[in-house]
N, C-alpha and C. Protein backbone atom coordinates (compact mmCIF):
# COMPACT_ATOMS: atom_id res chain seq x y z
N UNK A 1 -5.97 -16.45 46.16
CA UNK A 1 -6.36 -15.10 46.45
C UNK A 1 -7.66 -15.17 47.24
N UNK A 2 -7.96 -14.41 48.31
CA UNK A 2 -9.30 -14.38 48.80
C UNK A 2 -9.40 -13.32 48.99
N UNK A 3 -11.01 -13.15 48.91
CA UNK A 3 -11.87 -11.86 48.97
C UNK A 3 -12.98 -11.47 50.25
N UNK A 4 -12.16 -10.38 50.58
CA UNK A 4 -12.91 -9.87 51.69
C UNK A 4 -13.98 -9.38 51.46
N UNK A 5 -14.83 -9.15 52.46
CA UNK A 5 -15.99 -8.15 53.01
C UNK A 5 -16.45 -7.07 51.92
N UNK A 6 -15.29 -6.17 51.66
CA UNK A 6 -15.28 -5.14 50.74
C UNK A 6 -14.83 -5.13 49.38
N UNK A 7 -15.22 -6.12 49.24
CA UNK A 7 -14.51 -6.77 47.41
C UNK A 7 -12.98 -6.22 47.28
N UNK A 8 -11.75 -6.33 47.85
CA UNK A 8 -11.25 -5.95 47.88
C UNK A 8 -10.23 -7.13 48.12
N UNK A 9 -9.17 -7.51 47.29
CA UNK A 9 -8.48 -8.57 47.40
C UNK A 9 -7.22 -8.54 48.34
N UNK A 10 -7.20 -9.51 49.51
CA UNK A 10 -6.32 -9.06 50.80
C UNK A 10 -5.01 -9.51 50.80
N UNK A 11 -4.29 -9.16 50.83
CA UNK A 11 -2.63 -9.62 50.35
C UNK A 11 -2.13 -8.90 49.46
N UNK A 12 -2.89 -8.52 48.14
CA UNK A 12 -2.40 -7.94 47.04
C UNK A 12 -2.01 -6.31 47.21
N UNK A 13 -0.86 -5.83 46.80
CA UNK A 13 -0.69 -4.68 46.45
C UNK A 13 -1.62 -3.97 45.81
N UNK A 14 -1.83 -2.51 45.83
CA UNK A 14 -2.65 -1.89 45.02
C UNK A 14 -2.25 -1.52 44.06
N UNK A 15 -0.94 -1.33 43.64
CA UNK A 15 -0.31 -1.42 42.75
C UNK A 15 -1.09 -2.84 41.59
N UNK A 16 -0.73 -3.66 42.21
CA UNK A 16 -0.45 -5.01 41.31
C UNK A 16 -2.11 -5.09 40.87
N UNK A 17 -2.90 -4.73 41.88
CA UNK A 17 -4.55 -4.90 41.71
C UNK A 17 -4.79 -4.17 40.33
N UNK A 18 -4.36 -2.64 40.57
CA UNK A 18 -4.57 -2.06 39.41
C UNK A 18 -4.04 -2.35 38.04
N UNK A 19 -2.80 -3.13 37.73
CA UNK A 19 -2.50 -3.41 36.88
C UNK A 19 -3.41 -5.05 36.79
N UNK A 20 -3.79 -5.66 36.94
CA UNK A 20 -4.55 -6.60 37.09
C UNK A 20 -5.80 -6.14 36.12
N UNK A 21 -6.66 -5.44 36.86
CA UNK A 21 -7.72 -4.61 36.27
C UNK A 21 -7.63 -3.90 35.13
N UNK A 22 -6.23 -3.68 35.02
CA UNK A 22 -5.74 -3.09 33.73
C UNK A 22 -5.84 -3.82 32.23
N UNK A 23 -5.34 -5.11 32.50
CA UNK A 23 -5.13 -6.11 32.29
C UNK A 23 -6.61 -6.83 31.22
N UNK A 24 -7.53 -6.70 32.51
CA UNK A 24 -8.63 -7.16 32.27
C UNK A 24 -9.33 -6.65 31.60
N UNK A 25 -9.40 -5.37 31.61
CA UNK A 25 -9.83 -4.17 30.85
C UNK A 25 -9.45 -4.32 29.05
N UNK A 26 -8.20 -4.73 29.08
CA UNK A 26 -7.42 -4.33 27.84
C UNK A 26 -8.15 -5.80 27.16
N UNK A 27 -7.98 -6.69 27.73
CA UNK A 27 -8.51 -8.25 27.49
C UNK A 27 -9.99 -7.65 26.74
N UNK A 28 -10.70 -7.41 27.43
CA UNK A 28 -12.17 -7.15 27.05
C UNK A 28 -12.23 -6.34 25.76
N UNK A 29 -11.69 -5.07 25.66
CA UNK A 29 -11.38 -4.62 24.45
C UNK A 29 -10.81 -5.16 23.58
N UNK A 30 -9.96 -5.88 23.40
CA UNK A 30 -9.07 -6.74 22.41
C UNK A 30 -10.60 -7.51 21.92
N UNK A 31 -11.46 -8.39 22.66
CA UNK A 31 -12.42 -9.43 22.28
C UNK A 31 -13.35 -8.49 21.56
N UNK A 32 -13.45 -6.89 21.17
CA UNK A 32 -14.76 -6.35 20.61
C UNK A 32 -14.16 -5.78 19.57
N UNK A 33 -12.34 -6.10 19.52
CA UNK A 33 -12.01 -5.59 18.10
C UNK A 33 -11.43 -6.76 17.27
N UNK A 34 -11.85 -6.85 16.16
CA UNK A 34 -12.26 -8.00 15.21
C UNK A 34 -10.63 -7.93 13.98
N UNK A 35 -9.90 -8.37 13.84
CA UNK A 35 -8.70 -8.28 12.77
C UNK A 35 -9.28 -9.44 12.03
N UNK A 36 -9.51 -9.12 10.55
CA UNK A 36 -9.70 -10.02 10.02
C UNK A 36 -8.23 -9.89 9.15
N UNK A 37 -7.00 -10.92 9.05
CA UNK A 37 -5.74 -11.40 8.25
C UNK A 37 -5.92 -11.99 7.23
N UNK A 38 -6.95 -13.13 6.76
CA UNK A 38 -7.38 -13.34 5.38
C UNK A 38 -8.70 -13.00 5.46
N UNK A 39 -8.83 -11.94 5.08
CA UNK A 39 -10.53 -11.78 4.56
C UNK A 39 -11.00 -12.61 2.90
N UNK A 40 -12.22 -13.00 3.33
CA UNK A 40 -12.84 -13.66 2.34
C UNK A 40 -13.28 -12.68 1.78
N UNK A 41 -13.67 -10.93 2.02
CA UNK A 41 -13.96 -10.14 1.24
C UNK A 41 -12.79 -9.40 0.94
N UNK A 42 -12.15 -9.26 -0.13
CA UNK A 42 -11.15 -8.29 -0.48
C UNK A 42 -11.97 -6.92 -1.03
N UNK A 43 -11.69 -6.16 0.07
CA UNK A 43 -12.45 -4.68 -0.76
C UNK A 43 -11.71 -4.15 -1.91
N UNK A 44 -10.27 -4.33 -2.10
CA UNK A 44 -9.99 -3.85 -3.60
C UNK A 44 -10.68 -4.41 -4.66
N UNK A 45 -10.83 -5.50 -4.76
CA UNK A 45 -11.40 -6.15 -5.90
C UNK A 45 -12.56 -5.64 -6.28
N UNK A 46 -13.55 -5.90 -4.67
CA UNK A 46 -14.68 -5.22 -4.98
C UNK A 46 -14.95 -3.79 -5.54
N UNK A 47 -14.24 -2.71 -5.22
CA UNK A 47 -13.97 -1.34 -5.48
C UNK A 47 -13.73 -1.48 -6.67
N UNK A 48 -12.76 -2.22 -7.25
CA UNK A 48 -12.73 -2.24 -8.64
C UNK A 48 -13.72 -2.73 -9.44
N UNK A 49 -14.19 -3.79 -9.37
CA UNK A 49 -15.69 -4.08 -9.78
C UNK A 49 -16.88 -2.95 -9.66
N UNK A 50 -16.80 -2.43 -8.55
CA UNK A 50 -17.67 -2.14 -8.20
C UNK A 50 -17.40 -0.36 -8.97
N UNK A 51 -16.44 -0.06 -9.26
CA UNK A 51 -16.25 2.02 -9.66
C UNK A 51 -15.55 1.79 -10.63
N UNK A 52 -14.37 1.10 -11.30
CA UNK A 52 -13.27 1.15 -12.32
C UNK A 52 -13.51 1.63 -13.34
N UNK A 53 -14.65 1.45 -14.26
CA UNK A 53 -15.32 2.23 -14.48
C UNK A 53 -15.09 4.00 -14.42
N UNK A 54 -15.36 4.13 -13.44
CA UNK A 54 -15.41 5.75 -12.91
C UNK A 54 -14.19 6.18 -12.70
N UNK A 55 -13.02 5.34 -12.08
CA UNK A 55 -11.86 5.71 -11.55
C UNK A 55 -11.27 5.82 -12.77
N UNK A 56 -11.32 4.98 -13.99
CA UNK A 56 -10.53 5.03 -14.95
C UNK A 56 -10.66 6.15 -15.69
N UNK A 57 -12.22 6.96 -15.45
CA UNK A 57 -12.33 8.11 -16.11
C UNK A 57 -11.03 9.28 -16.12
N UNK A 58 -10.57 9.05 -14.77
CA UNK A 58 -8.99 10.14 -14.89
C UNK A 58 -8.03 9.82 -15.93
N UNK A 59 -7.33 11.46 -16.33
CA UNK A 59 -6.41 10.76 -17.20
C UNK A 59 -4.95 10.49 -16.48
N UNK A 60 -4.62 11.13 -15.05
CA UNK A 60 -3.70 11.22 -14.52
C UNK A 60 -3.56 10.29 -13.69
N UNK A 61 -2.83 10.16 -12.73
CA UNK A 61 -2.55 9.26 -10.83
C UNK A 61 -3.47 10.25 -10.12
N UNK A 62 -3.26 11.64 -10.32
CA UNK A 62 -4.01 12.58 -9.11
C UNK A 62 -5.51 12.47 -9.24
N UNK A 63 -6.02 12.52 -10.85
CA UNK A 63 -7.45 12.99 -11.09
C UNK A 63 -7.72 10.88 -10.94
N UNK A 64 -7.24 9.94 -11.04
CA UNK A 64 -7.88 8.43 -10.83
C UNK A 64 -8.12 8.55 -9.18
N UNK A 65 -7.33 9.14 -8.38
CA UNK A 65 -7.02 9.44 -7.17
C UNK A 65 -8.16 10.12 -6.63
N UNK A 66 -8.59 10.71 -7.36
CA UNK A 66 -10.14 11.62 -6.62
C UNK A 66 -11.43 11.26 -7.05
N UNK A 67 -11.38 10.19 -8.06
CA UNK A 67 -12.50 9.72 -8.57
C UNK A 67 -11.91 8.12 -7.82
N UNK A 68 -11.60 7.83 -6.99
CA UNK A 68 -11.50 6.54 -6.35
C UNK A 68 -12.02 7.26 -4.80
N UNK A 69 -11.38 8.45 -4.41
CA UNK A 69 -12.06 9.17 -3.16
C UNK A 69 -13.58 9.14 -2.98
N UNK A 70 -14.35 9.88 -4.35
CA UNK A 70 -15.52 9.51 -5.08
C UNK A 70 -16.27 8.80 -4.66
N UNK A 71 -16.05 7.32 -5.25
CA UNK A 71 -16.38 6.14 -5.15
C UNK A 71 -16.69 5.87 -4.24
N UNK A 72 -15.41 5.85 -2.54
CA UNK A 72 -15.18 5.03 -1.86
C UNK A 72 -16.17 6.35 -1.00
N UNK A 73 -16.07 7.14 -1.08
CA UNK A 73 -17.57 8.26 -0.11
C UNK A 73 -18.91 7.71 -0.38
N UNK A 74 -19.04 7.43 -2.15
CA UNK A 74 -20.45 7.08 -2.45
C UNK A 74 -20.65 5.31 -1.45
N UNK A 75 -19.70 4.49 -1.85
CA UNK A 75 -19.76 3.57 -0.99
C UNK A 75 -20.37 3.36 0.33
N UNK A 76 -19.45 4.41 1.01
CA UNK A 76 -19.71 4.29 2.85
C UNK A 76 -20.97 5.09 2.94
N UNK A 77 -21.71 6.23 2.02
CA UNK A 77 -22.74 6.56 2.22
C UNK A 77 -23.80 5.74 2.17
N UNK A 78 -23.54 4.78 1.23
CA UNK A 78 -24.69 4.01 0.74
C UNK A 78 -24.71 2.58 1.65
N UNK A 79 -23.94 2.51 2.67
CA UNK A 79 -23.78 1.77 3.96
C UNK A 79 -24.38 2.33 4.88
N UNK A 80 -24.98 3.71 4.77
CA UNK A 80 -26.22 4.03 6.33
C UNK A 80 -27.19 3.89 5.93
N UNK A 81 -27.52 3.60 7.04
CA UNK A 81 -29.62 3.82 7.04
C UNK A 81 -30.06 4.40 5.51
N UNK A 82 -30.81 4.31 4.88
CA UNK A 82 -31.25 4.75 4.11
C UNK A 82 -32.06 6.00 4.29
N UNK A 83 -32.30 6.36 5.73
CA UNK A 83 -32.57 7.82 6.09
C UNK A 83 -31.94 8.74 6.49
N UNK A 84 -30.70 8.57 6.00
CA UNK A 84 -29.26 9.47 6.54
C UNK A 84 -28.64 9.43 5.44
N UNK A 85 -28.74 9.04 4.03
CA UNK A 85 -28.06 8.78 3.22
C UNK A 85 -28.27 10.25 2.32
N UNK A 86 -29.22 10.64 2.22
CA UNK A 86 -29.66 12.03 1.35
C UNK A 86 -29.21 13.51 2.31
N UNK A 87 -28.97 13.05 3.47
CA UNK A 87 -28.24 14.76 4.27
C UNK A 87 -26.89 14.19 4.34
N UNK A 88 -25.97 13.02 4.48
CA UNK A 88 -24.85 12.80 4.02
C UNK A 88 -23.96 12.95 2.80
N UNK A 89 -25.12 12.90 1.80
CA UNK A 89 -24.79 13.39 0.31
C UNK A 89 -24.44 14.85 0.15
N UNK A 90 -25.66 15.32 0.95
CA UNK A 90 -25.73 16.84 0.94
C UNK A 90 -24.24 17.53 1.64
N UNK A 91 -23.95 17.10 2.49
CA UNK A 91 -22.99 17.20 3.65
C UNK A 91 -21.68 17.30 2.39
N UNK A 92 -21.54 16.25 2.38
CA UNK A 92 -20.63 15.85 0.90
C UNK A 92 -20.92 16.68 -0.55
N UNK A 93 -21.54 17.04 -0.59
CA UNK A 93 -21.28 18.19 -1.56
C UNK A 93 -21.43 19.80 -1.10
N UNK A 94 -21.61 19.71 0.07
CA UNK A 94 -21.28 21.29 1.21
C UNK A 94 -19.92 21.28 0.92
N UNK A 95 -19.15 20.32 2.07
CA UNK A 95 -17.86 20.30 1.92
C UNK A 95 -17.12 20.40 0.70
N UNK A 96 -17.58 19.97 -0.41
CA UNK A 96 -16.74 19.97 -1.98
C UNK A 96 -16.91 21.27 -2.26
N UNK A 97 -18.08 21.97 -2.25
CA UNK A 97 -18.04 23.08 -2.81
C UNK A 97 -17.58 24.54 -1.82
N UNK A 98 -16.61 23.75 -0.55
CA UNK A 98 -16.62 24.86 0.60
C UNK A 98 -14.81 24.69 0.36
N UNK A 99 -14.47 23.28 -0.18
CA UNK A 99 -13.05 23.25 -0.19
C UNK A 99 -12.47 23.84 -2.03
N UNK A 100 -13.85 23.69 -2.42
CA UNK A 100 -13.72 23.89 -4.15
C UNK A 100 -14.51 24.84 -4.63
N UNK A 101 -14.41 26.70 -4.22
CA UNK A 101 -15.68 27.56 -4.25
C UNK A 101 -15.60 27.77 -5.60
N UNK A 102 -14.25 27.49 -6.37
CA UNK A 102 -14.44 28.16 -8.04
C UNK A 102 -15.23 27.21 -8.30
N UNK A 103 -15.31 25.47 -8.32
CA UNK A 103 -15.75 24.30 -8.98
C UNK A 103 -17.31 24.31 -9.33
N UNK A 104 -17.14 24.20 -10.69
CA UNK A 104 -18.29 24.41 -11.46
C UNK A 104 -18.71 22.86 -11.90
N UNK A 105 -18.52 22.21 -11.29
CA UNK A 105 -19.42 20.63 -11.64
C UNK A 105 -19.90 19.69 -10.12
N UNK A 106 -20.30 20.48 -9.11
CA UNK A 106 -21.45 20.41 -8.70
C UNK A 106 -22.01 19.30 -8.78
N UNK A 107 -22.92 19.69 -10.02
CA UNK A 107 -24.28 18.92 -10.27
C UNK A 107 -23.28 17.49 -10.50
N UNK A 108 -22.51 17.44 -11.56
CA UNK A 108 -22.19 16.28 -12.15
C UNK A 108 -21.75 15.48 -10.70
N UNK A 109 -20.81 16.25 -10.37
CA UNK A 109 -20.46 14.99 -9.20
C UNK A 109 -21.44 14.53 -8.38
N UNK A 110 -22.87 15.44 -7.86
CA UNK A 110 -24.31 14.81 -7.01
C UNK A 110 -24.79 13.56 -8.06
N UNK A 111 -24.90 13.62 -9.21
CA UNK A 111 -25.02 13.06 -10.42
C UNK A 111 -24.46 11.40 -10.19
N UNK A 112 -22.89 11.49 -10.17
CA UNK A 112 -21.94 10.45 -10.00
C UNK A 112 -22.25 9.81 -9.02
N UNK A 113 -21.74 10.53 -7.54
CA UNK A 113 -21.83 9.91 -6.65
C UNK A 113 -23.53 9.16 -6.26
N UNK A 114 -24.81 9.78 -6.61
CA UNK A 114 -26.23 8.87 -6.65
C UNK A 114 -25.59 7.58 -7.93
N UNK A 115 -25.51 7.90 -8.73
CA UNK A 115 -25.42 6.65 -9.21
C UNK A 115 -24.73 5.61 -8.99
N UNK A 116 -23.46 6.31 -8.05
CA UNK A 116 -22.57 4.69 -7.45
C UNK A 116 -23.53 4.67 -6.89
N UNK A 117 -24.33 5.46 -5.18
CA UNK A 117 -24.98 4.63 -4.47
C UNK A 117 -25.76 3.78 -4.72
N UNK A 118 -26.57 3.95 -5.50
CA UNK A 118 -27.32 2.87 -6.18
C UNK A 118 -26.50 1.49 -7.23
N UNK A 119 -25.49 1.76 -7.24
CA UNK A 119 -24.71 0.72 -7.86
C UNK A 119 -24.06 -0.36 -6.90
N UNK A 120 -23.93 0.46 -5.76
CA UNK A 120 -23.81 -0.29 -4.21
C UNK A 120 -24.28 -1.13 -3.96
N UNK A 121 -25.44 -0.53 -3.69
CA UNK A 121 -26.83 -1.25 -3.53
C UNK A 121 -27.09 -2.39 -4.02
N UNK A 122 -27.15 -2.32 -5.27
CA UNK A 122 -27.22 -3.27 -6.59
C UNK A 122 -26.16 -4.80 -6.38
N UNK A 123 -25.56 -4.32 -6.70
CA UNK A 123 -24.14 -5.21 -6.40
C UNK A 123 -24.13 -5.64 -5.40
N UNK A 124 -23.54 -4.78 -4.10
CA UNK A 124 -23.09 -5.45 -2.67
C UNK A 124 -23.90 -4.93 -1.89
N UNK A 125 -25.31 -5.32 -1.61
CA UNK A 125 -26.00 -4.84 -0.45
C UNK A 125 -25.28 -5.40 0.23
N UNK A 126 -24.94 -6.69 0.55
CA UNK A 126 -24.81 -7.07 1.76
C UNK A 126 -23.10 -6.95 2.39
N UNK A 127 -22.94 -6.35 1.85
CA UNK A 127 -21.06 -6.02 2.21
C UNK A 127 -21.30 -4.10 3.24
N UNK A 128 -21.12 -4.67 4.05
CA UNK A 128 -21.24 -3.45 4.98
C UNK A 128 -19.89 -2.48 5.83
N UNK A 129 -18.62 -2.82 5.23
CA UNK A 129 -17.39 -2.95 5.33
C UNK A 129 -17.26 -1.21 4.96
N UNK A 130 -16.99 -0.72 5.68
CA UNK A 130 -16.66 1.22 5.86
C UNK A 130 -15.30 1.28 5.03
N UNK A 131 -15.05 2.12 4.59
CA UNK A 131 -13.68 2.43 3.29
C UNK A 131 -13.15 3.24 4.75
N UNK A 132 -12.17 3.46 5.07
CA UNK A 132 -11.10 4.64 5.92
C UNK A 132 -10.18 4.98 5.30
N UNK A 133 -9.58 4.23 4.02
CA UNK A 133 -8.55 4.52 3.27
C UNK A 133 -8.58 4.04 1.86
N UNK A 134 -7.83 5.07 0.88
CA UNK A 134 -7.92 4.12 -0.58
C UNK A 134 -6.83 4.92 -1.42
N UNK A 135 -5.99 4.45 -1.77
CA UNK A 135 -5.04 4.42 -2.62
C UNK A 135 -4.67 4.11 -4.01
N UNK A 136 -4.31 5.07 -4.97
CA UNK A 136 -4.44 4.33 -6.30
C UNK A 136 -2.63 4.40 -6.56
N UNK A 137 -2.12 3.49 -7.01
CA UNK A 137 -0.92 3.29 -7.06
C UNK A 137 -0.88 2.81 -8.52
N UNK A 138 0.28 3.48 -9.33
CA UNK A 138 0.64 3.61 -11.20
C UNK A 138 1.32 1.82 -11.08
N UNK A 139 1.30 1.19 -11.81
CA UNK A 139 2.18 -0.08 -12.07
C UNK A 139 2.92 0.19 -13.23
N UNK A 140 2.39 0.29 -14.54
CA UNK A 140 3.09 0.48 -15.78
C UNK A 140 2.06 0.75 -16.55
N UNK A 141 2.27 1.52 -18.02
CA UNK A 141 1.71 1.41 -19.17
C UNK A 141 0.27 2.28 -18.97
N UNK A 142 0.32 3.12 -18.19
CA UNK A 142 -1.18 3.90 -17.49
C UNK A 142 -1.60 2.97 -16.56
N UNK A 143 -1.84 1.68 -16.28
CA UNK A 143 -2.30 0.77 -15.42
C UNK A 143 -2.00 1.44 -13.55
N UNK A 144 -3.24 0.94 -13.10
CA UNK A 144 -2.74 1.02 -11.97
C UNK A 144 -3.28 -0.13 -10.67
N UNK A 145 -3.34 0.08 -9.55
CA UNK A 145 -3.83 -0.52 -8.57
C UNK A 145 -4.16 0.07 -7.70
N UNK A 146 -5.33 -0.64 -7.18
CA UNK A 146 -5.66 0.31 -6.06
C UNK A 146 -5.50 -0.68 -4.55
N UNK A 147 -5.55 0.07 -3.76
CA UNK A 147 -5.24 -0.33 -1.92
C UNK A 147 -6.40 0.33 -1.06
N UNK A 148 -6.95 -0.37 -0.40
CA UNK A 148 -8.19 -0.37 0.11
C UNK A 148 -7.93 -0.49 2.16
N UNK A 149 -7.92 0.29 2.64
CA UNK A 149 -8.33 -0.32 4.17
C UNK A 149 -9.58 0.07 4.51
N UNK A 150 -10.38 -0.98 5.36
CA UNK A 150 -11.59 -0.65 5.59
C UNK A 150 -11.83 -1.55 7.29
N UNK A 151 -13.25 -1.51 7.56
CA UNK A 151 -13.26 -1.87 8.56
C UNK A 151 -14.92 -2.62 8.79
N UNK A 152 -14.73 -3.34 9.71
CA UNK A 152 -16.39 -3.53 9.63
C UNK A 152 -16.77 -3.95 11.12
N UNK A 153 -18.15 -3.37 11.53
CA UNK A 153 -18.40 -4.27 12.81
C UNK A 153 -19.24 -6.08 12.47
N UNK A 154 -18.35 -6.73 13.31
CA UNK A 154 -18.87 -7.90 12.77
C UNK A 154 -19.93 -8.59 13.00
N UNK A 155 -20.84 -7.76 14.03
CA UNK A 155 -22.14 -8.10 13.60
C UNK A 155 -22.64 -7.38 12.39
N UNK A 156 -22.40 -6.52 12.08
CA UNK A 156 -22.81 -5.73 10.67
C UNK A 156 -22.58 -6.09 9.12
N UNK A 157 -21.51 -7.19 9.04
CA UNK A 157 -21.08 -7.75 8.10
C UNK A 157 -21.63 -9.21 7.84
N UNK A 158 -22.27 -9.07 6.83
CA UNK A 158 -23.40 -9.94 6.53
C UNK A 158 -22.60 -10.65 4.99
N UNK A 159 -22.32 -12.14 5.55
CA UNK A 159 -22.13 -12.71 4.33
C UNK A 159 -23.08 -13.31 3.16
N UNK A 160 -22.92 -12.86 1.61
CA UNK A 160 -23.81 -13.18 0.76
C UNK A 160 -23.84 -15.24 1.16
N UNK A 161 -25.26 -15.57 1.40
CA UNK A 161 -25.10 -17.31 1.16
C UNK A 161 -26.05 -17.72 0.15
């Protein structure tokens, strides 16, 4: 291939150029998104360590189901800046009490959710891994499991050594 005067490659279709560039484009993006297939951090485990506790407080699938929602909010809050973490809370209990205007426990859940963050903290500072999804699934006997997708930028994910 040679290149003219006008950066402009001479022989080639413009067609074929643009898919070329296309190409290259897609390449570059692929290298800034990170799939980790065996992670050395399993966020279920951790979630369970880290809230089970709290999640088990439900007596149902629906109410373990919203106290794992809970959790996994107090989590990703307690993953910002520590100067964004107190109007994110706030934010998060706007919305609860804008989707829940009868709900009269408020306080308790500001209550809950500060004390995971600080249980975060405690435990996994250094796990910086965002929750996007969480699932509690029944097995038998009240037991259940939970399913975790999350995500992380991998400069942001800092392994404990």
């Amino acid at each position: 291939m040679f290149q003219s005067d006008n950066g402009l490659d001479e022989g080639m279709h413009p067609m074929w150029r643009n898919r070329r560039n296309e190409m290259k484009s897609r390449t570059r993006a692929r290298k800034r998104i990170k799939v980790n297939m065996s992670p050395t951090v399993r966020m279920s485990g951790i979630i369970a360590d880290f809230a089970s506790d709290y999640i088990s407080g439900g007596q149902t699938t629906e109410e373990r189901q919203n106290y794992l929602n809970g959790a996994c909010t107090a989590w990703n809050i307690a993953n910002l800046p520590p100067n964004e973490r107190e109007k994110a809370l706030n934010q998060t209990l706007d919305d609860y009490m804008r989707i829940n205007p009868d709900a009269d426990d408020v306080e308790n859940l500001a209550y809950n959710l500060r004390l995971l963050i600080e249980k975060k903290l405690k435990m996994f500072p250094n796990i910086k891994k965002m929750i996007v999804g969480a699932v509690v699934e029944p097995v038998d006997d009240g037991r259940c499991i939970i399913r975790i997708a999350s995500f992380y930028d991998g400069d942001a994910l800092i392994h404990e050594s």
